[in-house]
PDB file of N, CA and C in Angstrom:
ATOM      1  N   UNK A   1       0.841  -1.175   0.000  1.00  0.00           N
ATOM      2  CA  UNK A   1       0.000   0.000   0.000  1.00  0.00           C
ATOM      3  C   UNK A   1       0.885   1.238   0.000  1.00  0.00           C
ATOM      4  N   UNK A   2       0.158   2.099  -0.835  1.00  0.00           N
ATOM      5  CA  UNK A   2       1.362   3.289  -0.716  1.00  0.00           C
ATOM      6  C   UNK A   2       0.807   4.317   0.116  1.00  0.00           C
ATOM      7  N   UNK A   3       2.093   5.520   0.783  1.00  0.00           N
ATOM      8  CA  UNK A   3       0.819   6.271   1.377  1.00  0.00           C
ATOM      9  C   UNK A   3      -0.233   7.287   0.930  1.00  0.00           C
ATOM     10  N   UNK A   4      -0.537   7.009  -0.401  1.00  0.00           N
ATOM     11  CA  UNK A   4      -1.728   8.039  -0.802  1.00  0.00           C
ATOM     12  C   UNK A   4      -2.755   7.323  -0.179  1.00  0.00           C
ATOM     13  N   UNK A   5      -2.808   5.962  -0.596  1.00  0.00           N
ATOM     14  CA  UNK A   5      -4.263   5.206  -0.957  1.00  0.00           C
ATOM     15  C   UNK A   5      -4.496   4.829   1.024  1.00  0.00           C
ATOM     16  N   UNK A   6      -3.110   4.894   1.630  1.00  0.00           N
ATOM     17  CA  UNK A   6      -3.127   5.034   3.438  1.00  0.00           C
ATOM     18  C   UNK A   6      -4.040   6.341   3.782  1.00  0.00           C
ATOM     19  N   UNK A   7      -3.717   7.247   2.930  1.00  0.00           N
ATOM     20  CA  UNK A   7      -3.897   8.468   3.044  1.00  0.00           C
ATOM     21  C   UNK A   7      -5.661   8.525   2.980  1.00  0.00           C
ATOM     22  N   UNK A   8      -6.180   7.810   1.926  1.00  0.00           N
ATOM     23  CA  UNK A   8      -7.823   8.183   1.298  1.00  0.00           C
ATOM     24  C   UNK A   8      -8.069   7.299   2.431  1.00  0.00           C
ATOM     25  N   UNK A   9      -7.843   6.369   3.245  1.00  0.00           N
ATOM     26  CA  UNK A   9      -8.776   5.080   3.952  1.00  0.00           C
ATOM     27  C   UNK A   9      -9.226   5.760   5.351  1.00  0.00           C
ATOM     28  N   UNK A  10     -10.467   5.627   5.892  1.00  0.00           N
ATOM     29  CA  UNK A  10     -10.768   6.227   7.127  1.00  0.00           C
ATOM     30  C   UNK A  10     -10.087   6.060   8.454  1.00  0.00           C
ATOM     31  N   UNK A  11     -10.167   7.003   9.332  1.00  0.00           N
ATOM     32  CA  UNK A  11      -8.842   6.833  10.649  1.00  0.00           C
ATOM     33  C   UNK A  11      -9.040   5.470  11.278  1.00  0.00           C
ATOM     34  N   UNK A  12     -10.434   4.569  11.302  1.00  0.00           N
ATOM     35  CA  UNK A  12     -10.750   3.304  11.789  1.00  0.00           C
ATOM     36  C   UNK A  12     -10.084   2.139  10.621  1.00  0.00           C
ATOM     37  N   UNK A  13      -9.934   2.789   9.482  1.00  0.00           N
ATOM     38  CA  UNK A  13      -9.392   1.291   8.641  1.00  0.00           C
ATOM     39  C   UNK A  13      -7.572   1.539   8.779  1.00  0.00           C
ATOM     40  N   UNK A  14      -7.368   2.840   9.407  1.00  0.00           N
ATOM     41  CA  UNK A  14      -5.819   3.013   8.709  1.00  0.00           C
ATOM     42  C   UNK A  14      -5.449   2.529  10.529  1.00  0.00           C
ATOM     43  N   UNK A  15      -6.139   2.667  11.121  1.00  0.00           N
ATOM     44  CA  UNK A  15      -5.181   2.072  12.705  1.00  0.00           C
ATOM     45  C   UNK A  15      -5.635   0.653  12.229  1.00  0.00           C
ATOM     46  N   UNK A  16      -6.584  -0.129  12.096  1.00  0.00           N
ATOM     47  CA  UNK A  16      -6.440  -1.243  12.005  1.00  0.00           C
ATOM     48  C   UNK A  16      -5.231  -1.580  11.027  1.00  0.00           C
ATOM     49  N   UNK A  17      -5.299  -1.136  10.127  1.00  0.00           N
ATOM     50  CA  UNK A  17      -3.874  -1.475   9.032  1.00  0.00           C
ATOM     51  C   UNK A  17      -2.704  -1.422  10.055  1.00  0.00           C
ATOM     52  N   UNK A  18      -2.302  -0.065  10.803  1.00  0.00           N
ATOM     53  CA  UNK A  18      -1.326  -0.300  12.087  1.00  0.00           C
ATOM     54  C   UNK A  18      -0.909  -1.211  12.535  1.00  0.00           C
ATOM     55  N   UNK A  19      -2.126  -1.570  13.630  1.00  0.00           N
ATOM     56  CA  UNK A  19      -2.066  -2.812  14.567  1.00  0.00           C
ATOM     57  C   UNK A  19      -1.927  -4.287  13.850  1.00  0.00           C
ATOM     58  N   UNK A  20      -2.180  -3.895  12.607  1.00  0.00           N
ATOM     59  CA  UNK A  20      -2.012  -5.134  12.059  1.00  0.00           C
ATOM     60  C   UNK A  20      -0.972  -5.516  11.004  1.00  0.00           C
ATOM     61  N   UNK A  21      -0.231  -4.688  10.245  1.00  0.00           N
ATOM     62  CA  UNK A  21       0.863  -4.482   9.583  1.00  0.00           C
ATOM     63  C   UNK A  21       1.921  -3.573  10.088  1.00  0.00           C
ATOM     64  N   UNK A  22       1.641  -2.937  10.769  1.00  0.00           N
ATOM     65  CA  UNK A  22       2.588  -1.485  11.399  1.00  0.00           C
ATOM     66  C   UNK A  22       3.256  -2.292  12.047  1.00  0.00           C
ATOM     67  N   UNK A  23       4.484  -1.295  12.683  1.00  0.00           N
ATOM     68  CA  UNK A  23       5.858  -1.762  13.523  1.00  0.00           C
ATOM     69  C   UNK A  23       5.866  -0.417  14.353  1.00  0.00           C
ATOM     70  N   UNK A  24       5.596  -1.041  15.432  1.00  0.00           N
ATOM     71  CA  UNK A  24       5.844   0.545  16.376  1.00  0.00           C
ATOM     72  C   UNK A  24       6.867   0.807  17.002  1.00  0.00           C
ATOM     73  N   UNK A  25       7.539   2.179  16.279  1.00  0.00           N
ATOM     74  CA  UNK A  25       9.577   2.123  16.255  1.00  0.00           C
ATOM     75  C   UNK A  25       9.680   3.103  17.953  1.00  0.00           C
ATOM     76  N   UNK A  26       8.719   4.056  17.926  1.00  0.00           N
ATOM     77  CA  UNK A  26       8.981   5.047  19.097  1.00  0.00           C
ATOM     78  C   UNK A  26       8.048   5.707  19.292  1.00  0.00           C
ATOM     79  N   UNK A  27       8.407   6.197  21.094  1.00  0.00           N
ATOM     80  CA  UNK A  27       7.111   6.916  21.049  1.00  0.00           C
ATOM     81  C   UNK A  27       7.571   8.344  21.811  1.00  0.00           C
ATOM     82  N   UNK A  28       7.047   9.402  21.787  1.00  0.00           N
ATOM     83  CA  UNK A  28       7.522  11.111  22.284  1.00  0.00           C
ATOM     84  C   UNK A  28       6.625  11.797  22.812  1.00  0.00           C
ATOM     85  N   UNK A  29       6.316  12.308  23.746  1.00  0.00           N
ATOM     86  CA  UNK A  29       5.137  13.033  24.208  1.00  0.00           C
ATOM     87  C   UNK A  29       4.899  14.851  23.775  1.00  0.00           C
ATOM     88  N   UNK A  30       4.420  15.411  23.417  1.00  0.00           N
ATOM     89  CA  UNK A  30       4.396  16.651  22.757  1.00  0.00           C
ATOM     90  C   UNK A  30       3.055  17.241  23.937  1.00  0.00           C
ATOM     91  N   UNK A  31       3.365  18.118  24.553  1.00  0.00           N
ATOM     92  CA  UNK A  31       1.849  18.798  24.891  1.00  0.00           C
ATOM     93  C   UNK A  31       1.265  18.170  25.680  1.00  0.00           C
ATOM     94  N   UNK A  32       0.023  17.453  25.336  1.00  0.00           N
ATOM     95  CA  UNK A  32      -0.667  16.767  25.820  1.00  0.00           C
ATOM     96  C   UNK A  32      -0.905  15.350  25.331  1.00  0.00           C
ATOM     97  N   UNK A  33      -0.139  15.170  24.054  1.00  0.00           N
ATOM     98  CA  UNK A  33      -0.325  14.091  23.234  1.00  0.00           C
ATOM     99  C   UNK A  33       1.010  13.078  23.517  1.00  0.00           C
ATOM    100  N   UNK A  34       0.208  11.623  23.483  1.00  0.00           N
ATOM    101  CA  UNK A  34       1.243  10.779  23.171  1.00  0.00           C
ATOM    102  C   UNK A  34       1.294  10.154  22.005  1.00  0.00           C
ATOM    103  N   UNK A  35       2.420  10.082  21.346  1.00  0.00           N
ATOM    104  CA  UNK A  35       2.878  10.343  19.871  1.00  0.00           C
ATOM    105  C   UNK A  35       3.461   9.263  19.701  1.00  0.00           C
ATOM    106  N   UNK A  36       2.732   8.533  18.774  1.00  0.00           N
ATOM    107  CA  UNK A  36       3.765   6.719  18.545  1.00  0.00           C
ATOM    108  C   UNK A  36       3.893   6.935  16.994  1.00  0.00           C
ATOM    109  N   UNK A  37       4.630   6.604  16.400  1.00  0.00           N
ATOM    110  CA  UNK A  37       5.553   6.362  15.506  1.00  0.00           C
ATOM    111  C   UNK A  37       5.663   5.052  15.032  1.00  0.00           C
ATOM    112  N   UNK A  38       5.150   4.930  13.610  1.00  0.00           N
ATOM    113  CA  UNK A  38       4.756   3.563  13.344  1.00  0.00           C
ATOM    114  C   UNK A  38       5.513   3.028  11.706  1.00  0.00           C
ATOM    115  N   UNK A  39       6.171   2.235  11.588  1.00  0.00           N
ATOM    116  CA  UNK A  39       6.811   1.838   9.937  1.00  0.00           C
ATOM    117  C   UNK A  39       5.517   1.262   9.379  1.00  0.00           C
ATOM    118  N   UNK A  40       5.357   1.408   8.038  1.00  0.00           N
ATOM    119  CA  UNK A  40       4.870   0.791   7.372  1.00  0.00           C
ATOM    120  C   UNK A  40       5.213  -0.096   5.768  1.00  0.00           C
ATOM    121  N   UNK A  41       6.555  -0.890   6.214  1.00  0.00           N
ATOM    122  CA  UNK A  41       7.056  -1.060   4.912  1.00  0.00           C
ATOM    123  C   UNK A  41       7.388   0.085   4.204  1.00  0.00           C
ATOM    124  N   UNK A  42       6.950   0.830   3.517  1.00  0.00           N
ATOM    125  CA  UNK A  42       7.511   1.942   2.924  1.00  0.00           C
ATOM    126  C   UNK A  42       7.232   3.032   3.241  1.00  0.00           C
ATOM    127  N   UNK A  43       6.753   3.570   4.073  1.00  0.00           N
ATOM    128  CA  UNK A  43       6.684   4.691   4.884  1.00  0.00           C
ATOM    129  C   UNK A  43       6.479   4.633   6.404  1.00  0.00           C
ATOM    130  N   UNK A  44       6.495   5.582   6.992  1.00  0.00           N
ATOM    131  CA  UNK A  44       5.850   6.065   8.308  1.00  0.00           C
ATOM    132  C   UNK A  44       4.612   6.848   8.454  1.00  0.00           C
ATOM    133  N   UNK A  45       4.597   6.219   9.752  1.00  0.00           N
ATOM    134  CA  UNK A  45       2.545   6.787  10.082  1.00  0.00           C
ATOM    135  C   UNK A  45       2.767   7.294  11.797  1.00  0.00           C
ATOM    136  N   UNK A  46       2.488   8.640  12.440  1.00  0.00           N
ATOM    137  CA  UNK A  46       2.588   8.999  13.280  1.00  0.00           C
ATOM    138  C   UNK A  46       0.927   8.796  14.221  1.00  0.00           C
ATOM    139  N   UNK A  47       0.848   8.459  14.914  1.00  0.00           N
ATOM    140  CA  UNK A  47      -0.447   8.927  15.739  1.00  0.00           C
ATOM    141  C   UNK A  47      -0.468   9.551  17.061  1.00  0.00           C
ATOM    142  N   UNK A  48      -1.301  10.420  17.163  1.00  0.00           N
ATOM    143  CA  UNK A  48      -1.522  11.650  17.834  1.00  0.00           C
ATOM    144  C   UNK A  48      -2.643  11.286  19.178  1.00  0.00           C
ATOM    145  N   UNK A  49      -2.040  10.674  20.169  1.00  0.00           N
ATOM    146  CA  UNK A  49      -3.229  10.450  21.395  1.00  0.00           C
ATOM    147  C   UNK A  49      -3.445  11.171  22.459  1.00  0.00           C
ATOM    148  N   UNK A  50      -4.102  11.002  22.878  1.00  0.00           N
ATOM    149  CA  UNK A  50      -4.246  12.634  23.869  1.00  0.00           C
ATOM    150  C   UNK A  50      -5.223  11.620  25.007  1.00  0.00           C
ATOM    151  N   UNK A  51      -4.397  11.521  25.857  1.00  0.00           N
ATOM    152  CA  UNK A  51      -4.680  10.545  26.747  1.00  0.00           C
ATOM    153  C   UNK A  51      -6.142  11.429  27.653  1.00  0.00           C
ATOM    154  N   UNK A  52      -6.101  12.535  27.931  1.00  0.00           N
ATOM    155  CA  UNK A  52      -7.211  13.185  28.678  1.00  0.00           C
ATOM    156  C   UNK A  52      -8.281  12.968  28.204  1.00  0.00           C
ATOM    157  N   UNK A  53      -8.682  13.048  26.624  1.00  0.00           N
ATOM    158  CA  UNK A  53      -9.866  12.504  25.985  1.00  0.00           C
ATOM    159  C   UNK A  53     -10.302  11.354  25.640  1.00  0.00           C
ATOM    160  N   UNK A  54      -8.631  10.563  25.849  1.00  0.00           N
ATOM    161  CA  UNK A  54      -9.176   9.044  25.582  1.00  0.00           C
ATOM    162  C   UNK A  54      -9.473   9.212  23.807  1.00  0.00           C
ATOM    163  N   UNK A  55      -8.905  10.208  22.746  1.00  0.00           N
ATOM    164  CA  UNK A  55      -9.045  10.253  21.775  1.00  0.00           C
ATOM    165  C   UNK A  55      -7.888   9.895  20.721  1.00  0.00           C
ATOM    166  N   UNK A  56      -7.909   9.684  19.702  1.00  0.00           N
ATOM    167  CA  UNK A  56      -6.785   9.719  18.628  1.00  0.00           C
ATOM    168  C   UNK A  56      -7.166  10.788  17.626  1.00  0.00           C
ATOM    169  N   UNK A  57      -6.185  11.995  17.771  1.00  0.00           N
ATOM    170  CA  UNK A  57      -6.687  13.252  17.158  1.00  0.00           C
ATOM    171  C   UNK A  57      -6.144  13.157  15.930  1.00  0.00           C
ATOM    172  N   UNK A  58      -4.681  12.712  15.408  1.00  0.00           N
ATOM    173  CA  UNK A  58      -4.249  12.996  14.212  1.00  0.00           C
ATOM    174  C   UNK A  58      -3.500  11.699  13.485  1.00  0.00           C
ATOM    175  N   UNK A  59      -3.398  11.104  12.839  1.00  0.00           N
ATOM    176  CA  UNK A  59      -2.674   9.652  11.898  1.00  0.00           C
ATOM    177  C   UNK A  59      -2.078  11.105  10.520  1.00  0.00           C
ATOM    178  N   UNK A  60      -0.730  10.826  10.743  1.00  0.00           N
ATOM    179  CA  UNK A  60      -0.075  11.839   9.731  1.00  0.00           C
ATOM    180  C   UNK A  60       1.171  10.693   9.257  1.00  0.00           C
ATOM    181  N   UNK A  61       0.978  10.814   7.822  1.00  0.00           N
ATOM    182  CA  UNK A  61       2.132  10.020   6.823  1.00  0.00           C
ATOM    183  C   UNK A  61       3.315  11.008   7.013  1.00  0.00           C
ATOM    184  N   UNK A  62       4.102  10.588   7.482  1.00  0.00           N
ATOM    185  CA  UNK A  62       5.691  10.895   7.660  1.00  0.00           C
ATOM    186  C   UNK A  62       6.625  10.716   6.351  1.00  0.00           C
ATOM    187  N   UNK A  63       7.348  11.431   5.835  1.00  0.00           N
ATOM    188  CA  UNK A  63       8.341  11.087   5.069  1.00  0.00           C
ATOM    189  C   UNK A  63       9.861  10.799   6.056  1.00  0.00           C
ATOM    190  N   UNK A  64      10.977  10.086   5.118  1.00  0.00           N
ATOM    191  CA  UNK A  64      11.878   9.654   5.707  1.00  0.00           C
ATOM    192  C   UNK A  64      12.583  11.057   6.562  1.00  0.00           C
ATOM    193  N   UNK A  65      12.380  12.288   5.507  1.00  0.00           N
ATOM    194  CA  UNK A  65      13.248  13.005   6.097  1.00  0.00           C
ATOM    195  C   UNK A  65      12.393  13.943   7.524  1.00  0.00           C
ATOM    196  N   UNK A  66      11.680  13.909   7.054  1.00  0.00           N
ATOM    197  CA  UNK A  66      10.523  14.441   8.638  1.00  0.00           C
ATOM    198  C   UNK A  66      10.692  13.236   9.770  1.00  0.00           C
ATOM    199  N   UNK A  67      10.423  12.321   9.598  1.00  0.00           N
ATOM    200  CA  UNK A  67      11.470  11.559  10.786  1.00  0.00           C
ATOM    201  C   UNK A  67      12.823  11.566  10.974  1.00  0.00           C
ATOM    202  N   UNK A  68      13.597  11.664  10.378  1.00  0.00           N
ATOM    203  CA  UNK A  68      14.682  12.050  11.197  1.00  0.00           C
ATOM    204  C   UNK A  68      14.832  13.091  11.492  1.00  0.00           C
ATOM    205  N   UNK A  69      14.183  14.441  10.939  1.00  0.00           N
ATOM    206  CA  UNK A  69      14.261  15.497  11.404  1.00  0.00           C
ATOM    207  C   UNK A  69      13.247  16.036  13.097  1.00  0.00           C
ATOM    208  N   UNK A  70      12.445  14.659  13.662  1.00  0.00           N
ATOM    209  CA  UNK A  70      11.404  14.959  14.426  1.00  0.00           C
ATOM    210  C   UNK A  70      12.521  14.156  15.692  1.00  0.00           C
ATOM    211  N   UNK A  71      12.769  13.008  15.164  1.00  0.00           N
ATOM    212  CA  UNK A  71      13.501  11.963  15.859  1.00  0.00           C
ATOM    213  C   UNK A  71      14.972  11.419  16.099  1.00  0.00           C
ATOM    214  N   UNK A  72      15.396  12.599  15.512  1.00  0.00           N
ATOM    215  CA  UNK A  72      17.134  12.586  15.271  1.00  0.00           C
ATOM    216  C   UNK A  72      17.643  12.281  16.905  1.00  0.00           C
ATOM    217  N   UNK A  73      17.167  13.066  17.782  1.00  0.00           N
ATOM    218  CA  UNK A  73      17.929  13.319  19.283  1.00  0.00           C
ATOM    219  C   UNK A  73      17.426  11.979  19.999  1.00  0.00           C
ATOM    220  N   UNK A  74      16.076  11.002  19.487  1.00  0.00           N
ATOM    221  CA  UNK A  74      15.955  10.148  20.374  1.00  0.00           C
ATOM    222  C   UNK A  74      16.727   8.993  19.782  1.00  0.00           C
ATOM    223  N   UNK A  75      17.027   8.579  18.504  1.00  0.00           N
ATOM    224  CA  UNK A  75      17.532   7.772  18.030  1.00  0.00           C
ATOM    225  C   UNK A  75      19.461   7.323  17.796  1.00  0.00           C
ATOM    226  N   UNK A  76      19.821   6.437  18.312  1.00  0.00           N
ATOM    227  CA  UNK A  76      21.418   6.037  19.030  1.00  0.00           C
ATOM    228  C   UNK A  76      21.092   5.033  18.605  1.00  0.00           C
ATOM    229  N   UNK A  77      22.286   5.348  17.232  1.00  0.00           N
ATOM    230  CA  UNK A  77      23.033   4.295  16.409  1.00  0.00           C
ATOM    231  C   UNK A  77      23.629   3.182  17.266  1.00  0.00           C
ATOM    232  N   UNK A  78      24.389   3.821  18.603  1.00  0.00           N
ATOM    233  CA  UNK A  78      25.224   2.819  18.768  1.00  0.00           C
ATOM    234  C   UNK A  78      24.510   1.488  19.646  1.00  0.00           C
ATOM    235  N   UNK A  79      23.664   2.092  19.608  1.00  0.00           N
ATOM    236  CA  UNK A  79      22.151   0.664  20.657  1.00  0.00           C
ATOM    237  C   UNK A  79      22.433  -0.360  19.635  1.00  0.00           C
ATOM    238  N   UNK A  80      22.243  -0.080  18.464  1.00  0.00           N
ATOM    239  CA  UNK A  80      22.056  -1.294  17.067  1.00  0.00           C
ATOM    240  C   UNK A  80      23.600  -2.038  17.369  1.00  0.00           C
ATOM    241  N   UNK A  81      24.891  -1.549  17.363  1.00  0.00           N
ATOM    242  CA  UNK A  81      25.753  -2.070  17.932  1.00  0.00           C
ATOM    243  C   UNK A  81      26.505  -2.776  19.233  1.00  0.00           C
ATOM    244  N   UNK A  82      25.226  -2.871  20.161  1.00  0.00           N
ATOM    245  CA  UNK A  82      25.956  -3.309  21.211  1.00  0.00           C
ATOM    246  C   UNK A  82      25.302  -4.634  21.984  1.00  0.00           C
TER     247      UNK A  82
END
């Protein structure tokens, strides 16, 4: 699946696609939101939870370079080496 056609599917079919194909790499708290970070074979999929509402406010397609530019400071190469 590429992420356009991720992109057209409703927020209930694209978390099931998640939980069910996704890889959940990390997670970051922003605000009020907790923010998981998900692979999808060829892209990334961010989701936006906001634990006070018990809601999922935002599922945003990530490109490679917007993740490393979001996730550069949490991610240590040298973990993969040791």
């Amino acid at each position: 699946m590429s992420p356009e056609q991720f992109r057209k599917l409703k927020s209930v079919q694209q978390m099931e696609m998640l939980f069910d194909q996704g890889i959940e790499l990390m997670s970051r708290v922003f605000i009020f939101y907790n923010i998981k970070l998900y692979s999808m074979n060829e892209f990334f999929v961010e989701v936006w939870y906001m634990q006070t509402t018990n809601r999922i406010d935002r599922i945003i397609v990530l490109t490679m370079d917007e993740v490393l530019e979001i996730y550069e400071s949490k991610i240590r190469l040298d973990d993969l080496f040791s």
